[in-house]
C-alpha atoms as a PDB file:
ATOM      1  CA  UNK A   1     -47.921 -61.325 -52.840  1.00  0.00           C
ATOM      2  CA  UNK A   2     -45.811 -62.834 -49.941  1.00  0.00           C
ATOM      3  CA  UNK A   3     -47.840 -62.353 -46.527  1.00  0.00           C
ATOM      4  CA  UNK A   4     -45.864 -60.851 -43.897  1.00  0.00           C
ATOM      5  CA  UNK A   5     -45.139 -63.109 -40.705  1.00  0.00           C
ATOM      6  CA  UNK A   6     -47.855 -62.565 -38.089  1.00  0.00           C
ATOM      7  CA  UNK A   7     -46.314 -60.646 -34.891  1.00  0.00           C
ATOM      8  CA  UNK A   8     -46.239 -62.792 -31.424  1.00  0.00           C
ATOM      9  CA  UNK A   9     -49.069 -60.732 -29.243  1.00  0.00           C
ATOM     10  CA  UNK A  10     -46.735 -58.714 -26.567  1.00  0.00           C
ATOM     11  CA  UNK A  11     -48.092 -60.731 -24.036  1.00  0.00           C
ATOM     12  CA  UNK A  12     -47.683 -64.044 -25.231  1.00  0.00           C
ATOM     13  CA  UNK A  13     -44.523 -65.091 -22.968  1.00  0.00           C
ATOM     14  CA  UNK A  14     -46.494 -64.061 -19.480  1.00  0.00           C
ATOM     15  CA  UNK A  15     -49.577 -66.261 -20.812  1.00  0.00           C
ATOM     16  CA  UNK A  16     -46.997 -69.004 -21.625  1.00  0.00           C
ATOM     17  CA  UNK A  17     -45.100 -68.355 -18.374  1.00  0.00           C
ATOM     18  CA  UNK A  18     -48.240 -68.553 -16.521  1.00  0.00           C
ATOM     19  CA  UNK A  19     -49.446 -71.914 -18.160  1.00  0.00           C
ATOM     20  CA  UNK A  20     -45.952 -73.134 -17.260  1.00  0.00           C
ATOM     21  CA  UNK A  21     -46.244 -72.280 -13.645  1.00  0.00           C
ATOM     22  CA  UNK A  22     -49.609 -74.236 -13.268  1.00  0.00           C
ATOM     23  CA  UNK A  23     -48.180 -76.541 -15.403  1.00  0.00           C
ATOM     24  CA  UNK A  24     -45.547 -77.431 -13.132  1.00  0.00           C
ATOM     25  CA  UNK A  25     -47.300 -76.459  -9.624  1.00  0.00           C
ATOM     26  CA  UNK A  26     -47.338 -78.500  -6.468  1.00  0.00           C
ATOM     27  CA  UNK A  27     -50.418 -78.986  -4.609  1.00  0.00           C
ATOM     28  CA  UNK A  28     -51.521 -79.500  -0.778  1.00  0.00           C
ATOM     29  CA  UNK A  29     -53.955 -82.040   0.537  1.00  0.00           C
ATOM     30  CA  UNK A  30     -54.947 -82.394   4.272  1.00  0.00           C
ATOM     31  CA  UNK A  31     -56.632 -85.922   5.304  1.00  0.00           C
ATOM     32  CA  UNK A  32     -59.889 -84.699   5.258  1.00  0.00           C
ATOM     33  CA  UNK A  33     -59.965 -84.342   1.637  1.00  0.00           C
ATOM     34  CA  UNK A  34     -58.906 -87.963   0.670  1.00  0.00           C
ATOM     35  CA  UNK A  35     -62.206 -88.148  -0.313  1.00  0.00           C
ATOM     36  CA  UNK A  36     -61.928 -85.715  -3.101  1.00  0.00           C
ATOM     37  CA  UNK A  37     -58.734 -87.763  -4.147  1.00  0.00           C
ATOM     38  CA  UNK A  38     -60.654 -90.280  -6.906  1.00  0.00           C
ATOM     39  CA  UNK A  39     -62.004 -86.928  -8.392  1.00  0.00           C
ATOM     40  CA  UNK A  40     -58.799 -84.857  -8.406  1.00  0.00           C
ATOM     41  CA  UNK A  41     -57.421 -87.610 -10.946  1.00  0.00           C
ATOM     42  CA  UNK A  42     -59.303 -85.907 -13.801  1.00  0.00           C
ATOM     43  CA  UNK A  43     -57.513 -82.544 -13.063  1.00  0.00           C
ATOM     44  CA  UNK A  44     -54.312 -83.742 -12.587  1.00  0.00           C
ATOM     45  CA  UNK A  45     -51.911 -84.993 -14.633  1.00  0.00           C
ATOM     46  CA  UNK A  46     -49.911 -88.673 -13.291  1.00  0.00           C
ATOM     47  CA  UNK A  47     -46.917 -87.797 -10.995  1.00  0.00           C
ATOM     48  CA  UNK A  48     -48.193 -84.396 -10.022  1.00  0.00           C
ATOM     49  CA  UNK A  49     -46.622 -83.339  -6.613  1.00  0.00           C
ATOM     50  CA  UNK A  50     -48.698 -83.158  -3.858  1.00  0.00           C
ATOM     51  CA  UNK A  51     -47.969 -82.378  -0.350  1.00  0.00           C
ATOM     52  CA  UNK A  52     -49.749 -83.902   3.227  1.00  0.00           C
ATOM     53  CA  UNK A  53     -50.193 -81.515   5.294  1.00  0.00           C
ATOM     54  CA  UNK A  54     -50.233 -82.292   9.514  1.00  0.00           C
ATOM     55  CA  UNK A  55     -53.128 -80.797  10.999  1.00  0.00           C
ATOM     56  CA  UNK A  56     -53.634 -80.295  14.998  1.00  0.00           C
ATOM     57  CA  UNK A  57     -53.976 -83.354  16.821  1.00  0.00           C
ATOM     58  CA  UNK A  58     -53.251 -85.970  13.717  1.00  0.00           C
ATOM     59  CA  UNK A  59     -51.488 -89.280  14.064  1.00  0.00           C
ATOM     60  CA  UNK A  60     -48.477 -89.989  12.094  1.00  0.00           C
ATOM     61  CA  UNK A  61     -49.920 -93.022  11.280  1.00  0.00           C
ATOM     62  CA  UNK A  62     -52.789 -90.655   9.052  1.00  0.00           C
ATOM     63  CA  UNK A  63     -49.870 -89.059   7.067  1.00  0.00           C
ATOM     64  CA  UNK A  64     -48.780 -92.743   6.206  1.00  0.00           C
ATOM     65  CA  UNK A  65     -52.143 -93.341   5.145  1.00  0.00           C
ATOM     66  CA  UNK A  66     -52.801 -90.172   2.686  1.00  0.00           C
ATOM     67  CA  UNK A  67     -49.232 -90.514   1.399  1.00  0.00           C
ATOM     68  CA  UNK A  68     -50.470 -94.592   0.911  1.00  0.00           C
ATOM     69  CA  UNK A  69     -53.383 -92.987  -0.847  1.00  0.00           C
ATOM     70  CA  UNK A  70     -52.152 -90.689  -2.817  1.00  0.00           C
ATOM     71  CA  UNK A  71     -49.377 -93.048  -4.362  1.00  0.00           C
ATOM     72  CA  UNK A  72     -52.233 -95.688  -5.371  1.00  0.00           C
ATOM     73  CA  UNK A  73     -53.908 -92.754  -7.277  1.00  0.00           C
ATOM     74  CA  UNK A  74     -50.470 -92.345  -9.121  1.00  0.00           C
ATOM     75  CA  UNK A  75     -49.418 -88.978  -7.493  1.00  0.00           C
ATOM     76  CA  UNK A  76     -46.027 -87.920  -6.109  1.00  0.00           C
ATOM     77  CA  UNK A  77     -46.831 -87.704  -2.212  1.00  0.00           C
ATOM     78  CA  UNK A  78     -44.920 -85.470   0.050  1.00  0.00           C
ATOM     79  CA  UNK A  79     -45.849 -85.390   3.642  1.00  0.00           C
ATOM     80  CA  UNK A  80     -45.430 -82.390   6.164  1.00  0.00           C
ATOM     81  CA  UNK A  81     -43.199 -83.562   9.194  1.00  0.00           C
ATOM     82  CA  UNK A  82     -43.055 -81.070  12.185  1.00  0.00           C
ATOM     83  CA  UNK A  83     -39.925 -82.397  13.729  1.00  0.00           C
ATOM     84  CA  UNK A  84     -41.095 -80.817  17.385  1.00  0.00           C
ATOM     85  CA  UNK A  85     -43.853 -83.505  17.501  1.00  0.00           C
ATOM     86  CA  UNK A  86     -41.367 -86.703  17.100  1.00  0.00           C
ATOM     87  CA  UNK A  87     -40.921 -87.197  20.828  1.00  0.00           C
ATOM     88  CA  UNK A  88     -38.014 -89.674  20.145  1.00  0.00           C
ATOM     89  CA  UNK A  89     -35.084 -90.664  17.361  1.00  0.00           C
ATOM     90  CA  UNK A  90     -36.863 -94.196  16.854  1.00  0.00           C
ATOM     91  CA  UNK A  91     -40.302 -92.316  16.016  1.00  0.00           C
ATOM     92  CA  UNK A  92     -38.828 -90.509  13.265  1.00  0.00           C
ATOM     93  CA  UNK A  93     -36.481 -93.320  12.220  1.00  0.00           C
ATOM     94  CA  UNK A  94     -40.045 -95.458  12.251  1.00  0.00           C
ATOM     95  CA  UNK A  95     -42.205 -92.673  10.253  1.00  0.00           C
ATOM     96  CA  UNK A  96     -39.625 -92.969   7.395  1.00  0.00           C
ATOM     97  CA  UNK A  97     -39.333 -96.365   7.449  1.00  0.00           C
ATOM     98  CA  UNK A  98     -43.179 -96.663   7.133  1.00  0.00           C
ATOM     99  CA  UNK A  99     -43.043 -93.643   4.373  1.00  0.00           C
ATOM    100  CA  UNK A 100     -40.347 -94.684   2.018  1.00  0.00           C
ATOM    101  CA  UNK A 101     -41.350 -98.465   2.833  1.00  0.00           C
ATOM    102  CA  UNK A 102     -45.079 -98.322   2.663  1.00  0.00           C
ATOM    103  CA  UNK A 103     -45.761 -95.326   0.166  1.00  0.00           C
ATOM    104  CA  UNK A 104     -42.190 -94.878  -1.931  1.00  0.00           C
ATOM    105  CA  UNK A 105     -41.855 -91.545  -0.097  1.00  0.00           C
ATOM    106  CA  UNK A 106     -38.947 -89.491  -2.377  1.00  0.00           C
ATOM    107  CA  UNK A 107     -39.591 -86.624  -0.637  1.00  0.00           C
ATOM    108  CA  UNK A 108     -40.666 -84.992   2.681  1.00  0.00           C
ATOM    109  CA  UNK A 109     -40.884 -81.350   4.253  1.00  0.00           C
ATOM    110  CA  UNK A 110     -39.159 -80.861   7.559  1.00  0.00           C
ATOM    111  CA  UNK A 111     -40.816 -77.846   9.550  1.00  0.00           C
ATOM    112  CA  UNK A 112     -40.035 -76.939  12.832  1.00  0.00           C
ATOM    113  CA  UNK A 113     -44.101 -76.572  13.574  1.00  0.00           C
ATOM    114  CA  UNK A 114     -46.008 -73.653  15.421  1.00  0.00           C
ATOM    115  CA  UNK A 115     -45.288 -75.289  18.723  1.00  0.00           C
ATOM    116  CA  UNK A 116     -43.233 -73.696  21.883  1.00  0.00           C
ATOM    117  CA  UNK A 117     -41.215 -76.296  22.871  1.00  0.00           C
ATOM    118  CA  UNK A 118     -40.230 -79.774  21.457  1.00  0.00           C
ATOM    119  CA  UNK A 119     -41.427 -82.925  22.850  1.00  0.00           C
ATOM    120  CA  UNK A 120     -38.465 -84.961  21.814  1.00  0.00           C
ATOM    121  CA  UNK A 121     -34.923 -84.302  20.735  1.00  0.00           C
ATOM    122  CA  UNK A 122     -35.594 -82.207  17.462  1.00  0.00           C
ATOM    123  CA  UNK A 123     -35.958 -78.787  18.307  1.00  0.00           C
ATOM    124  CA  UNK A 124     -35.250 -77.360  14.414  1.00  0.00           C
ATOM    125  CA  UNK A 125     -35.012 -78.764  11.393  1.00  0.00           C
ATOM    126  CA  UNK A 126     -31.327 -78.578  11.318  1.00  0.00           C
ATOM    127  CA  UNK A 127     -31.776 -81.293  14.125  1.00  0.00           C
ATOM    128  CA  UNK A 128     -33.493 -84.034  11.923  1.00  0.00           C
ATOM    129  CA  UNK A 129     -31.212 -83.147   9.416  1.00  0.00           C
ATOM    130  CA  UNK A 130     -28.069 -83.464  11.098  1.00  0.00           C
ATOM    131  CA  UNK A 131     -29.841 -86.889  12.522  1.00  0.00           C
ATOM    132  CA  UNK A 132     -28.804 -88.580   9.126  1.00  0.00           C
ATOM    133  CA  UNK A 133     -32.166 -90.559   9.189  1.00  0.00           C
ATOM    134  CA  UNK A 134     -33.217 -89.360   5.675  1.00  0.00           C
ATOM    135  CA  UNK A 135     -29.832 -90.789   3.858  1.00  0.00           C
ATOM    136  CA  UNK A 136     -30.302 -93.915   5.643  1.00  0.00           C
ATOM    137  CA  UNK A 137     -33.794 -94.308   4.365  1.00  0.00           C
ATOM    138  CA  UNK A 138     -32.608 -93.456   0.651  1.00  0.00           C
ATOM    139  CA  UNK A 139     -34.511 -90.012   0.686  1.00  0.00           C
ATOM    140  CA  UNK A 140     -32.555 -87.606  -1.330  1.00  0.00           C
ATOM    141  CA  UNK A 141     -34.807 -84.486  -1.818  1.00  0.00           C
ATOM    142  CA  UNK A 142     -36.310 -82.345   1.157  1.00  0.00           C
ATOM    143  CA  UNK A 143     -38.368 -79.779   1.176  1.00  0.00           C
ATOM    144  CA  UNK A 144     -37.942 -77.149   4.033  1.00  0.00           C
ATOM    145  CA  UNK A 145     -39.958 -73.706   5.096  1.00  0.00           C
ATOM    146  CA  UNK A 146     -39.063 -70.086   3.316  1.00  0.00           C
ATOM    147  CA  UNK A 147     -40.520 -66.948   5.515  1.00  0.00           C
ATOM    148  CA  UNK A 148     -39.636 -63.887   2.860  1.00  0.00           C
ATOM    149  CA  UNK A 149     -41.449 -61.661   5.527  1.00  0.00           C
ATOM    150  CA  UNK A 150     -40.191 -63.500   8.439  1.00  0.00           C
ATOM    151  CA  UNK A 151     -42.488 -65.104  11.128  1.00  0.00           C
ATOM    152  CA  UNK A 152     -43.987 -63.191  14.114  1.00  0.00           C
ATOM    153  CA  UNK A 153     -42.257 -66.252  16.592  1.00  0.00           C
ATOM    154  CA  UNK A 154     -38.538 -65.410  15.825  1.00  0.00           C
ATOM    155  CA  UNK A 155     -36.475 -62.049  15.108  1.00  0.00           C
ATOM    156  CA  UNK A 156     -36.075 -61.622  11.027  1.00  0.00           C
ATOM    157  CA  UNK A 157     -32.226 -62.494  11.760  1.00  0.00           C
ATOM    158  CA  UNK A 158     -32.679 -65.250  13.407  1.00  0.00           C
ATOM    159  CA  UNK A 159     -35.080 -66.781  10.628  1.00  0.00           C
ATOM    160  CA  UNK A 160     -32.795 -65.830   7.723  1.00  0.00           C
ATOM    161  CA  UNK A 161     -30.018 -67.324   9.734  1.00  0.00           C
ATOM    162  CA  UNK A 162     -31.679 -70.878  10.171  1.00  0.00           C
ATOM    163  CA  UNK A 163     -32.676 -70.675   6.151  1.00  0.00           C
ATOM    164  CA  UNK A 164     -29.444 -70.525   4.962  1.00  0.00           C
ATOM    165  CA  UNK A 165     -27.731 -73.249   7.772  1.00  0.00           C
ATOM    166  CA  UNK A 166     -30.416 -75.474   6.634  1.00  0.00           C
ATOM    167  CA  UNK A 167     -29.791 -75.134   3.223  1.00  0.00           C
ATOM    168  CA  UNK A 168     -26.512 -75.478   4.132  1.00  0.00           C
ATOM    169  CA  UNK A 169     -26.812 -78.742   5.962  1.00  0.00           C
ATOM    170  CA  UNK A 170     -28.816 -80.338   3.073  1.00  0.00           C
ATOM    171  CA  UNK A 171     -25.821 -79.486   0.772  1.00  0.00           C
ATOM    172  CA  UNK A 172     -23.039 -80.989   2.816  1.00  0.00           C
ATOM    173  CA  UNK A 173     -25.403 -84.164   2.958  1.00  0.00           C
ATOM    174  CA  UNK A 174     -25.806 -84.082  -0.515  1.00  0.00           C
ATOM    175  CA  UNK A 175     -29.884 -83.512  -0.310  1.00  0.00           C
ATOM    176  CA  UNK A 176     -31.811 -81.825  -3.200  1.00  0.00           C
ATOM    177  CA  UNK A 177     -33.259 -79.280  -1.150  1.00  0.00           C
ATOM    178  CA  UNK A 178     -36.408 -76.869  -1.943  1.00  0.00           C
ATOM    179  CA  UNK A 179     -37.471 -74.130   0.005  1.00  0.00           C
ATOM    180  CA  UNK A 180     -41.443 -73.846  -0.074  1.00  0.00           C
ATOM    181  CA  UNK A 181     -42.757 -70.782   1.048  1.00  0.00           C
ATOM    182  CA  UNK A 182     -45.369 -69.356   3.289  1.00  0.00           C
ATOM    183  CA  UNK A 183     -48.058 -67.770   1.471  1.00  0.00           C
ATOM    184  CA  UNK A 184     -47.667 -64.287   0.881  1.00  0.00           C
ATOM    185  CA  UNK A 185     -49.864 -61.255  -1.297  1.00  0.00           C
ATOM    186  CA  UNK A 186     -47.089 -59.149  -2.991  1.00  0.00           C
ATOM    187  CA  UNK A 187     -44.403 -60.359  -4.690  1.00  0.00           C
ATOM    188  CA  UNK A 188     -41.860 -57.955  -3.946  1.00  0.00           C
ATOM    189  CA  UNK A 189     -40.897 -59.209  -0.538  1.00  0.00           C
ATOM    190  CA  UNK A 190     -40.816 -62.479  -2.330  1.00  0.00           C
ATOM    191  CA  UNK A 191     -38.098 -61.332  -4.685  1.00  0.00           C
ATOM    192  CA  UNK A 192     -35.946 -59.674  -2.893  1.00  0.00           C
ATOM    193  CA  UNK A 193     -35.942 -62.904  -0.270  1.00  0.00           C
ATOM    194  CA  UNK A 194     -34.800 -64.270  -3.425  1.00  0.00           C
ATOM    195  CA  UNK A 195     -32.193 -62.279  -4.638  1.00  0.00           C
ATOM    196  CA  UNK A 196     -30.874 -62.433  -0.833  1.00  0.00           C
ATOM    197  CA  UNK A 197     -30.769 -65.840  -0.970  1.00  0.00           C
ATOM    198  CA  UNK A 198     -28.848 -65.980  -4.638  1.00  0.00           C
ATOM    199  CA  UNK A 199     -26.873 -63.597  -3.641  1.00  0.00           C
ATOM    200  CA  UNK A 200     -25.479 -65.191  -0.605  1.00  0.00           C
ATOM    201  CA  UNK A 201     -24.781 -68.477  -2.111  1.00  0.00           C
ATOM    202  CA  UNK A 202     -28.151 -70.723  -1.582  1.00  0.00           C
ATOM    203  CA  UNK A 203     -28.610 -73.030  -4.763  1.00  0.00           C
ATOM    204  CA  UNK A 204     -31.654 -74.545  -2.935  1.00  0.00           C
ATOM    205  CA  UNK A 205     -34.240 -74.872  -5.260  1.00  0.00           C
ATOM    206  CA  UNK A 206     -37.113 -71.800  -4.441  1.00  0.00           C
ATOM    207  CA  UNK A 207     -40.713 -72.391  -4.655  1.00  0.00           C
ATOM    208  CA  UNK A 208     -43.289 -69.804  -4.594  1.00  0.00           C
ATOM    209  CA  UNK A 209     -46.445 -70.249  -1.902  1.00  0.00           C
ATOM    210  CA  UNK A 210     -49.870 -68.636  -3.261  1.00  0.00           C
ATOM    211  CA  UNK A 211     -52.982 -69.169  -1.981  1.00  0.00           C
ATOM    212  CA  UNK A 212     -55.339 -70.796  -3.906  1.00  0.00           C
ATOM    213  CA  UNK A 213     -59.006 -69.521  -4.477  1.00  0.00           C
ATOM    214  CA  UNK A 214     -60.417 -68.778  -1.497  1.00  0.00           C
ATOM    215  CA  UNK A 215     -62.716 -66.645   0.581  1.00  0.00           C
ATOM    216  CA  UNK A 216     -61.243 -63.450   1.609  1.00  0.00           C
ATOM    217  CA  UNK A 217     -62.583 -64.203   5.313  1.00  0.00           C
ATOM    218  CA  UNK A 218     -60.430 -67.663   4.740  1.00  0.00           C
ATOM    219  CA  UNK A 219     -57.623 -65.813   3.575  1.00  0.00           C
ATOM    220  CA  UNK A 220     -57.635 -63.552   6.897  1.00  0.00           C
ATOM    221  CA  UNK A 221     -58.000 -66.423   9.226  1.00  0.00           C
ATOM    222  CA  UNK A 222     -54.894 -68.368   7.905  1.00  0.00           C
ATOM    223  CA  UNK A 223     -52.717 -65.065   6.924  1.00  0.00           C
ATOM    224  CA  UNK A 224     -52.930 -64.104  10.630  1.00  0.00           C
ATOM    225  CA  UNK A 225     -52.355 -67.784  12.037  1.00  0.00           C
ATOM    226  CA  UNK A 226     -49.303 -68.342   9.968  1.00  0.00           C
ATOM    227  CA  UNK A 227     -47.947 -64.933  10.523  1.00  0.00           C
ATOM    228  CA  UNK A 228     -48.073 -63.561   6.926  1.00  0.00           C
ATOM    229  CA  UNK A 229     -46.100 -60.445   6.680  1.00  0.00           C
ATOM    230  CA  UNK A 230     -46.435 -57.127   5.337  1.00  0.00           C
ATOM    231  CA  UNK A 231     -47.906 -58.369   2.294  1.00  0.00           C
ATOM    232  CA  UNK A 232     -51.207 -59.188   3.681  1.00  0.00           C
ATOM    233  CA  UNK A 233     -52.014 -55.373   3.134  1.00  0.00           C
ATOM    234  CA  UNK A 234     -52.668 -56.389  -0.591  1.00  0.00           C
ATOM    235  CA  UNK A 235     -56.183 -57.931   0.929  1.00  0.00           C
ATOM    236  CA  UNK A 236     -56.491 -54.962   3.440  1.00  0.00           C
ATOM    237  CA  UNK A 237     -56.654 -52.769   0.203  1.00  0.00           C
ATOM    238  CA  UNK A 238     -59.850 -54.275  -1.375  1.00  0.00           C
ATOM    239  CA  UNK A 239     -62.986 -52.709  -1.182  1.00  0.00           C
ATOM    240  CA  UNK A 240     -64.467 -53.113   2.565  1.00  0.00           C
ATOM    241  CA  UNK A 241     -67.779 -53.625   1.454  1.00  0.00           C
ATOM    242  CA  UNK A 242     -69.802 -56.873   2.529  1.00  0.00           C
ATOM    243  CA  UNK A 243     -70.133 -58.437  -0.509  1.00  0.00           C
ATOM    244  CA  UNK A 244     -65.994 -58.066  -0.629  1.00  0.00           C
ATOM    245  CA  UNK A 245     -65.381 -59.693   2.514  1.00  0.00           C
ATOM    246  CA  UNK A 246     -67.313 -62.383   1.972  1.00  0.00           C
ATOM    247  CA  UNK A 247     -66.319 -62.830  -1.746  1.00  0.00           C
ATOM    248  CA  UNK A 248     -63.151 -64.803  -3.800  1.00  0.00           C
ATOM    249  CA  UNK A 249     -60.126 -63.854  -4.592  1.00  0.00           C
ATOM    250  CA  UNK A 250     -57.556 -66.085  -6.166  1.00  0.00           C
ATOM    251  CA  UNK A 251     -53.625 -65.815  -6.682  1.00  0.00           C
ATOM    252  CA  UNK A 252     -54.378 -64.285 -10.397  1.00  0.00           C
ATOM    253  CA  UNK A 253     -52.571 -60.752 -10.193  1.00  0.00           C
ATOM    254  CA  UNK A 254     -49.011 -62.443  -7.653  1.00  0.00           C
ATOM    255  CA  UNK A 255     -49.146 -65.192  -9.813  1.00  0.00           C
ATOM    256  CA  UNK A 256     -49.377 -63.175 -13.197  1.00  0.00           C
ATOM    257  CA  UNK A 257     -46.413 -60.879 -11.316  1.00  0.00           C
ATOM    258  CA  UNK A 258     -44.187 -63.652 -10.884  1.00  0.00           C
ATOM    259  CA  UNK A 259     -44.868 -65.207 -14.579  1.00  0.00           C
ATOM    260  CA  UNK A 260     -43.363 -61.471 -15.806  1.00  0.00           C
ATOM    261  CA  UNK A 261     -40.705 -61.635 -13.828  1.00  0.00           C
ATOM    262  CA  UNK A 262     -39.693 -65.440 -14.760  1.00  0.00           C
ATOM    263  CA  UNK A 263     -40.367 -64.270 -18.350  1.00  0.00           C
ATOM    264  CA  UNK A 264     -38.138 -61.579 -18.259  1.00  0.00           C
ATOM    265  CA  UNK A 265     -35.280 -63.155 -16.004  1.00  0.00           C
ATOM    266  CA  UNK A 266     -35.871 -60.805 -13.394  1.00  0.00           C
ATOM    267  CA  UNK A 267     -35.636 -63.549 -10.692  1.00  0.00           C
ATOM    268  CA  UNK A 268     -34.813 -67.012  -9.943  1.00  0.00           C
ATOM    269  CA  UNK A 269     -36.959 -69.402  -8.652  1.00  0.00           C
ATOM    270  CA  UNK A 270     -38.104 -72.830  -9.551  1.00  0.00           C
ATOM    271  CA  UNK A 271     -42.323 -72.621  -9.352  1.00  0.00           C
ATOM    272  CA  UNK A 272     -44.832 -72.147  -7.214  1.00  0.00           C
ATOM    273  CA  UNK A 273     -47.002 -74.316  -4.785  1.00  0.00           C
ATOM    274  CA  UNK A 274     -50.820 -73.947  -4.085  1.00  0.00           C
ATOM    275  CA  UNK A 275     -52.317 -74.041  -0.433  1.00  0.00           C
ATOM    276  CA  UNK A 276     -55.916 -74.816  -0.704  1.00  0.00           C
ATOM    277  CA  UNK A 277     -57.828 -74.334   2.792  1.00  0.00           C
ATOM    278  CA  UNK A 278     -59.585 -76.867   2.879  1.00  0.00           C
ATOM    279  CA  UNK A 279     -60.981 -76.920  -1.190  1.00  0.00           C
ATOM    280  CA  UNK A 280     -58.250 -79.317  -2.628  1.00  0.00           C
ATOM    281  CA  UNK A 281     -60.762 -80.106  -5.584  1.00  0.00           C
ATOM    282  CA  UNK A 282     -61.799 -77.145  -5.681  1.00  0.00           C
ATOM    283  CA  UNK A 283     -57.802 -75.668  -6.646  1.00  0.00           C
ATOM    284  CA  UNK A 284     -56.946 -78.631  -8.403  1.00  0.00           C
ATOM    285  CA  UNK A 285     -60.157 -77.725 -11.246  1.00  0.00           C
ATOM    286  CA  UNK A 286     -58.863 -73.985 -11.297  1.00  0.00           C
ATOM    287  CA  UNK A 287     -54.974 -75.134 -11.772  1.00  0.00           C
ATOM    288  CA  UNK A 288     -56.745 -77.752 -14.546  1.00  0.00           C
ATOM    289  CA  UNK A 289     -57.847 -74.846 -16.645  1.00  0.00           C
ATOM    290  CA  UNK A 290     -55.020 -72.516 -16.064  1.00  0.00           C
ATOM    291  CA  UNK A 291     -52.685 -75.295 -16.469  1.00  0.00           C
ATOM    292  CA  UNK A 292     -54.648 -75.795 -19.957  1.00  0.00           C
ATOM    293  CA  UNK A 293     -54.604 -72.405 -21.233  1.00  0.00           C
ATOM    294  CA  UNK A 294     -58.360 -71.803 -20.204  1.00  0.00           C
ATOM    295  CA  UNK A 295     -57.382 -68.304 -19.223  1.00  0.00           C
ATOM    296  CA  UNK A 296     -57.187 -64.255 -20.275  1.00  0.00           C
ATOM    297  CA  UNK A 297     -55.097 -61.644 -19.225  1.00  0.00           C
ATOM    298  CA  UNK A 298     -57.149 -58.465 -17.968  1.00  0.00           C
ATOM    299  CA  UNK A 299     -56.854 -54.758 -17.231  1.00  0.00           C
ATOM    300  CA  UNK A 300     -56.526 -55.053 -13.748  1.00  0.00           C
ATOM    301  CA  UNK A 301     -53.025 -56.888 -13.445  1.00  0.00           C
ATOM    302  CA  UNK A 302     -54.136 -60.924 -13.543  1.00  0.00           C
ATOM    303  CA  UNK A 303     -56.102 -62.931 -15.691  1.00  0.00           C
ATOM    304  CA  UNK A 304     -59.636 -64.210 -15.803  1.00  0.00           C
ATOM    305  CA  UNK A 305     -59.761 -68.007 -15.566  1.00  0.00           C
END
């Protein structure tokens, strides 16, 4: 008797769609954690994207030295450059030399940084841009800042205004650009930012920001100092006991909400990219297992890794 073909389980393409994401996920690294780096090779495949972030008070000459680092150990650095810290034209035309010299930079994210006024002549991003400094150090990919709910420094106009000029301005230079988002708890802000952005023309490359696992109490600290929007409310909804607030939580359930709507074709965007707080090992073992399959889908809208 000829067996009948076995039926693909409904939820296979979000599992695949899932393993894809973490597949294909960027990663963040502050200084600190270099010394988790040696480690983190056994979780993370050669090439693997990971950016440098700029804490308070660092030297540029510490991003040189991570992005040194992190090329050495094989990986694809990408260092965080707030433009209102380069107090002249020769300090940024030096950090890229030193970056793309030094570390084979490709790629670097241009932020404006959380500080009120500029201490040289960039006061945006569109102002390194327009510098030309990245073509003449061969750089042809940037990364710059998405805010799908805005940021609590700047009307929402004014921020959706600057997106699309500096996607813009990357274009006319002929610059791979990718916005990388702030974190954020729901997707649905996320995808209509999206759809906005499609909509009006923006080819930039879109990359989702999640959290990685953290502690809720974490989560609260660096949602409010980064301004996250009205999405935040998805960790205002949990329980309030103790044991809550001091407990996990992971990007499972936005992350699983995304993977449906990449499966389906619901939205357009090119991946996501994992902020770890602090526990860079710590992420890069979780995206490991997801990124290997190690992983169910539950009841509750994410998975259990």
């Amino acid at each position: 008797m000829t067996q009948k073909p076995q039926r693909e389980p409904a939820d296979a393409p979000v599992s695949e769609a899932i393993t894809q994401l973490a597949r294909e996920a960027s990663i963040e690294i502050n200084v600190h954690d270099l010394k988790d780096l040696e480690a983190s090779r056994d979780c993370l495949p050669k090439g693997k994207k990971i950016y440098v972030s700029f804490l308070p008070k660092q030297a540029w000459q510490e991003s040189e030295h991570a992005c040194r680092a992190l090329r050495q150990a094989g990986f694809e650095p990408v260092p965080h450059v707030p433009v209102r810290l380069l107090d002249s034209e020769h300090t940024f035309d030096r950090l890229l030399a030193n970056l793309t010299q030094d570390a084979q930079v490709r790629e670097i994210l241009l932020i404006a940084g959380d500080y009120p006024q500029a201490v040289g002549p960039f006061t945006c991003v569109a102002d390194a841009l327009q510098s030309g400094l990245l073509g003449k150090h061969g750089l042809r990919r940037v990364s710059i800042a998405g805010h799908p709910e805005g940021h609590p420094q700047a009307p929402l106009e004014e921020i959706r205004r600057a997106e699309r000029e500096k996607a813009a301005i990357a274009a006319e230079l002929g610059l791979e650009a990718s916005f990388v988002t702030q974190f954020f708890f729901e997707s649905a802000p996320f995808l209509k930012w999206t759809a906005e952005l499609r909509a009006s023309g923006v080819q930039a490359r879109i990359v989702s920001g999640l959290a990685g696992p953290a502690r809720i109490t974490t989560l609260f600290k660096f949602a409010t100092r980064c301004g996250i929007g009205p999405s935040i409310r998805a960790l205002g909804a949990r329980p309030t006991s103790i044991m809550k607030l001091i407990g996990d939580h992971g990007p499972q359930k936005i992350m699983r909400t995304l993977a449906e709507a990449r499966s389906t074709g619901a939205t357009d965007f090119n991946g996501i990219h994992l902020f770890c707080f602090g526990g860079y090992l710590r992420t890069c073992k979780w995206l490991h297992g997801v990124a290997n399959g190690r992983f169910t889908l539950n009841d509750t809208g994410g998975f259990d890794s």
